[in-house]
Each structure stands twice: as C-alpha cells, then as structure tokens.
C-alpha atoms as a PDB file:
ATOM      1  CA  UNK A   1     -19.123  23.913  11.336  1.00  0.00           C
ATOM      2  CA  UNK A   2     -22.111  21.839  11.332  1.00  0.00           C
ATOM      3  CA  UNK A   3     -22.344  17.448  10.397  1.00  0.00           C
ATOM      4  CA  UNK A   4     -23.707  18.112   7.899  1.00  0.00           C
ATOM      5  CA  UNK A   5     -21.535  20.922   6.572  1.00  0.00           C
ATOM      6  CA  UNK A   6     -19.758  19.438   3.406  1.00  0.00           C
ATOM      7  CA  UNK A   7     -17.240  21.443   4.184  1.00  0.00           C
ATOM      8  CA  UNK A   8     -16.681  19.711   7.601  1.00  0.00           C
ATOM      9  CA  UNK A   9     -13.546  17.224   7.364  1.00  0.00           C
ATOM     10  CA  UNK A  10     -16.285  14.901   9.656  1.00  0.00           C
ATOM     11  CA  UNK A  11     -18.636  15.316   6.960  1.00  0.00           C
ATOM     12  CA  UNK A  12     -16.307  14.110   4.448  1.00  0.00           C
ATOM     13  CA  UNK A  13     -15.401  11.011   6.502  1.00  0.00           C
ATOM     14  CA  UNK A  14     -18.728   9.983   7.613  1.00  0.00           C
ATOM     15  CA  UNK A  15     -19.843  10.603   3.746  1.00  0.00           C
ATOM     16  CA  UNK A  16     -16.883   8.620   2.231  1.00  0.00           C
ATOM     17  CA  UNK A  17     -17.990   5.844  -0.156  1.00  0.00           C
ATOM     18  CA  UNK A  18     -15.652   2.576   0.072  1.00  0.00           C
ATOM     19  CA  UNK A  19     -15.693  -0.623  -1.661  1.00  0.00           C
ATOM     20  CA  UNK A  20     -14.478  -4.100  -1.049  1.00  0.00           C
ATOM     21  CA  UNK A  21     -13.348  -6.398  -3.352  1.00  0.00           C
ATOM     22  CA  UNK A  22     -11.279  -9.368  -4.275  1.00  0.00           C
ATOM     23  CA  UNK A  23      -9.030 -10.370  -6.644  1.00  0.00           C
ATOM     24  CA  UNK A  24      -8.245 -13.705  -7.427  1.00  0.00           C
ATOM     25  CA  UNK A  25      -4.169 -14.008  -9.545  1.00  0.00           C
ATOM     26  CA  UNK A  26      -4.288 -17.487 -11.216  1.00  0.00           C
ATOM     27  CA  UNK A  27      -1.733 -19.606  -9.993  1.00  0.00           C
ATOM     28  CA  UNK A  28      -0.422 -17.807  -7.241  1.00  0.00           C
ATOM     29  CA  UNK A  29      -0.081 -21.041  -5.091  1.00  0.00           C
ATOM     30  CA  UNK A  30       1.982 -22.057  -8.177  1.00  0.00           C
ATOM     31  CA  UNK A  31       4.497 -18.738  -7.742  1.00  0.00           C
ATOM     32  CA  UNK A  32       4.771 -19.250  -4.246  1.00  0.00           C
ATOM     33  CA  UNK A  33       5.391 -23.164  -4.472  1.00  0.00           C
ATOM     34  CA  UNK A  34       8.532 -22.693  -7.540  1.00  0.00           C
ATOM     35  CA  UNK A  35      10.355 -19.036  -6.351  1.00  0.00           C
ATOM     36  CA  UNK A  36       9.125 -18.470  -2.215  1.00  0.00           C
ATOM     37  CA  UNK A  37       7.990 -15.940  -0.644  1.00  0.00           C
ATOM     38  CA  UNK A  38      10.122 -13.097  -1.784  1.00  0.00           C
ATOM     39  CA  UNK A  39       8.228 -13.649  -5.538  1.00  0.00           C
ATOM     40  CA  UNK A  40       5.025 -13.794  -4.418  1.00  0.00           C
ATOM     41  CA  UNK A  41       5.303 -10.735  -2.547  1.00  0.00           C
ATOM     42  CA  UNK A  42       6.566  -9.311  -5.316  1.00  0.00           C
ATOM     43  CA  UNK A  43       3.387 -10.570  -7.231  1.00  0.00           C
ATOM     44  CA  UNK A  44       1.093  -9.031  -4.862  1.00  0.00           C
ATOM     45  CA  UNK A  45       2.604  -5.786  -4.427  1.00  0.00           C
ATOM     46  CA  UNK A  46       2.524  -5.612  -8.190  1.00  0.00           C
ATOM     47  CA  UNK A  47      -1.110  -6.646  -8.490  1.00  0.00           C
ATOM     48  CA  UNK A  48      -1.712  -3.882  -5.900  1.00  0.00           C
ATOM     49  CA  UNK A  49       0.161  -0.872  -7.529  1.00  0.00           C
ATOM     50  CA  UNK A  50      -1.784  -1.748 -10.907  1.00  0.00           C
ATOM     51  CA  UNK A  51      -5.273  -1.397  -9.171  1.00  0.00           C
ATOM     52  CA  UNK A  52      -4.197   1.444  -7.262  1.00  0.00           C
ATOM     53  CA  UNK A  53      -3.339   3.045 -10.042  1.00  0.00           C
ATOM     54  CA  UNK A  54      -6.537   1.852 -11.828  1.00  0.00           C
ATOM     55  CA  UNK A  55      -8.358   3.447  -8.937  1.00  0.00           C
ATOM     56  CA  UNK A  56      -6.707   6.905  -9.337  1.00  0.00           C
ATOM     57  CA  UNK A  57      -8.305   7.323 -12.606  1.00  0.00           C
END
C-alpha cells in the first residue's frame, strides 16, 4: 500500500482531523472548595462522558 492509499491505516492517521477545545463548568472552584476532590472528579468525569457522547453523534 501506498501514503496515499486511503486504505492505508498510515493514511488514515496522517489524514485524521482533531480538534481542541475548552470547556469552562461555572463554579467548579466552588465544588472543589465545599465537597473535595472526590466531587470534583466526579464533576469532570461527568462533563467528559456528556461530550464524549456528544461527539459520537
């Protein structure tokens, strides 16, 4: 297979399209300051199986 093959699994990773971006959750200090560390992991982990899930659509 050839580069430039779009068949080519190198192809398909040199091709791949990503995107940055970031989210800001309102008064996240706030969580982390009143319940710890266990809540705002909880928070984020949340945040990131909702746009992961937005993403698969």
């Amino acid at each position: 297979m050839h580069a430039n093959d779009p068949d080519d699994d190198s192809y398909k990773h040199i091709h791949n399209i990503s995107q940055e971006f970031l989210v800001f959750t309102d008064h996240f200090k706030a969580v982390n300051d009143t319940y710890g560390d266990p809540a705002d992991d909880a928070l984020l982990i949340a945040v990131a199986t909702k746009l992961h899930k937005l993403a698969e659509r």
